[in-house]
N, C-alpha and C. Protein backbone atom coordinates (compact mmCIF):
# COMPACT_ATOMS: atom_id res chain seq x y z
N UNK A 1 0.85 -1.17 0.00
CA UNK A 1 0.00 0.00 0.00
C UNK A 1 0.90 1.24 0.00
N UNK A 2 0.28 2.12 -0.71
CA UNK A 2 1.42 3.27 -0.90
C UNK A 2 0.55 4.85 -0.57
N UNK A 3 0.95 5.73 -0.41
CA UNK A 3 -0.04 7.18 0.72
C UNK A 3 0.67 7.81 -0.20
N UNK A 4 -0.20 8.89 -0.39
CA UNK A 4 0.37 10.19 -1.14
C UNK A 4 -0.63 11.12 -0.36
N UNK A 5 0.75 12.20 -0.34
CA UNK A 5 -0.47 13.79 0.60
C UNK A 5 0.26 14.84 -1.10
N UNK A 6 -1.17 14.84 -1.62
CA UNK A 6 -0.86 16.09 -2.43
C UNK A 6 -1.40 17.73 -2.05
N UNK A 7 -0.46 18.32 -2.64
CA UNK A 7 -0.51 20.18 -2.28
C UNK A 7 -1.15 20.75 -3.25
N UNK A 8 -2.17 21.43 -3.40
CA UNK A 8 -2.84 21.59 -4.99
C UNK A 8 -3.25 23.16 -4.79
N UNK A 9 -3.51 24.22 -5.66
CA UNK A 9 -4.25 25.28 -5.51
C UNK A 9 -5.24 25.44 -5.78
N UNK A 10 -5.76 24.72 -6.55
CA UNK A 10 -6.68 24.98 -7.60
C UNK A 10 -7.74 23.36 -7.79
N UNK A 11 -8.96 22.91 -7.70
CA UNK A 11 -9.66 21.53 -7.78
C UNK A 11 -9.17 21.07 -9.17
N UNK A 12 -8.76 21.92 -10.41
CA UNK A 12 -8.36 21.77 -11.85
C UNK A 12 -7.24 20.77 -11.65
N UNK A 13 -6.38 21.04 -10.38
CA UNK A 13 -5.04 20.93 -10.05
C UNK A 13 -5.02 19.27 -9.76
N UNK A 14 -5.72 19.02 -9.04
CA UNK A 14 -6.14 17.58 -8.08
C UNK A 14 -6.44 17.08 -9.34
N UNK A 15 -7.13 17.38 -10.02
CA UNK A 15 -8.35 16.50 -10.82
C UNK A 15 -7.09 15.66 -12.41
N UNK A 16 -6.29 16.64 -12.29
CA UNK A 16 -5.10 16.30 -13.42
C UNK A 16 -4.66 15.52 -12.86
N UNK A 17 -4.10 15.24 -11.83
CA UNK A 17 -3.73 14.33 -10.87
C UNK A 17 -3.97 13.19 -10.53
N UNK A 18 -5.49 13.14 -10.21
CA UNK A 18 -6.25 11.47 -10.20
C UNK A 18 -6.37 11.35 -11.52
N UNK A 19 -6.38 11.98 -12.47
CA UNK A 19 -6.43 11.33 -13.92
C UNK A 19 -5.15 10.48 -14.18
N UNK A 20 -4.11 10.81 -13.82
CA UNK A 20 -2.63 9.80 -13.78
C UNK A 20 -2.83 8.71 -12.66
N UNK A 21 -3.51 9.03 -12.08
CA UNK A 21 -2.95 7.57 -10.65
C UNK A 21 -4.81 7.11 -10.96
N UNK A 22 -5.59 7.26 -11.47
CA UNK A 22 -6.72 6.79 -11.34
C UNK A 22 -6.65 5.09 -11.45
N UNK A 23 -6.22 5.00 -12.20
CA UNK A 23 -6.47 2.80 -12.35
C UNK A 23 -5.93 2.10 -11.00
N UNK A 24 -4.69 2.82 -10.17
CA UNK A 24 -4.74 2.42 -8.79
C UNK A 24 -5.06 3.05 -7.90
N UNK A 25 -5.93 3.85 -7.81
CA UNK A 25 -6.36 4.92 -6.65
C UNK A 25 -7.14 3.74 -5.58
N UNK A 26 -6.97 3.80 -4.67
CA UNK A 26 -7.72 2.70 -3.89
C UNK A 26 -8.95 4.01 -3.02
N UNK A 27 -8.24 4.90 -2.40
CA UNK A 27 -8.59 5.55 -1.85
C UNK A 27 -8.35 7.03 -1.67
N UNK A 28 -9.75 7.88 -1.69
CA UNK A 28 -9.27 9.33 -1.57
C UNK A 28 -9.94 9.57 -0.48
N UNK A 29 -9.11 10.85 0.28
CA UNK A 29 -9.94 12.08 1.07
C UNK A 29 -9.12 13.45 0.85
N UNK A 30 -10.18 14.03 0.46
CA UNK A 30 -9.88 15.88 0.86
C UNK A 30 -9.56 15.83 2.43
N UNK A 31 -8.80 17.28 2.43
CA UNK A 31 -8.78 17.16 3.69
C UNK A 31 -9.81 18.23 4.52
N UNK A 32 -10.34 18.40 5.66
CA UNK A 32 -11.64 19.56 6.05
C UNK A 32 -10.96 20.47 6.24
N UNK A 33 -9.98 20.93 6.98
CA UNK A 33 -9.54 22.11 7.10
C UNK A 33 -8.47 22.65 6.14
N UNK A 34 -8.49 23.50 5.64
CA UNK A 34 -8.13 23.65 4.43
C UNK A 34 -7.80 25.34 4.86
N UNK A 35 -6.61 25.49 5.67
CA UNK A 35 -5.41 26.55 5.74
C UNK A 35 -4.29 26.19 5.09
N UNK A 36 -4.25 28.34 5.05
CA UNK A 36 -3.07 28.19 4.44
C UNK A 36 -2.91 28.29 2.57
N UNK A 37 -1.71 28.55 1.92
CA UNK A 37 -1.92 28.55 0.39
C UNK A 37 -2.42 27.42 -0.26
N UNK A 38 -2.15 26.21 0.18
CA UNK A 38 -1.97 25.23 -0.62
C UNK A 38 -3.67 24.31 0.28
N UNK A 39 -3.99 23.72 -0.96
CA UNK A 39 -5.09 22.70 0.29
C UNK A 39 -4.77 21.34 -0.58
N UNK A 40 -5.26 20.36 0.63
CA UNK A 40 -4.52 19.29 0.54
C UNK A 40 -5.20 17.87 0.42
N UNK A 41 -4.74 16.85 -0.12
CA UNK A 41 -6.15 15.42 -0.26
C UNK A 41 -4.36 14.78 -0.38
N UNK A 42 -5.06 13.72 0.56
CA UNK A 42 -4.04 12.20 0.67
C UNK A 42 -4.94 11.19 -0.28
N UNK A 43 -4.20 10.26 -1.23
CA UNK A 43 -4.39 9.43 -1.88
C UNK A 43 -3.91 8.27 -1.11
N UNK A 44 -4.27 6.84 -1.35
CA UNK A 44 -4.38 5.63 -0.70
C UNK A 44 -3.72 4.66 -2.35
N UNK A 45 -3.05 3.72 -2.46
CA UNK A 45 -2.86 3.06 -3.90
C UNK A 45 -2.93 1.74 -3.61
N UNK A 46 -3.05 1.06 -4.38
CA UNK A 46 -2.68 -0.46 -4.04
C UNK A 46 -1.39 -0.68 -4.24
């Protein structure tokens, strides 16, 4: 199992993103609090 915390500005930003890791994405969450420049979602992979 492999974790990724991505830094994104923009939802455009993320979304380019799961388009490359989509066929192993096991698992996503946004994260709720969302300070600061950058906001953030950890990915889960097989």
């Amino acid at each position: 199992m492999i974790k990724i915390k991505i830094s994104y500005e923009r939802p455009e930003e993320l979304q380019k993103v799961l388009e490359r890791l989509a066929p192993n994405v096991k698992n996503l969450k946004v994260a709720r609090k969302q300070d600061g420049r950058f906001l953030k979602a950890y990915v889960t992979m097989e």
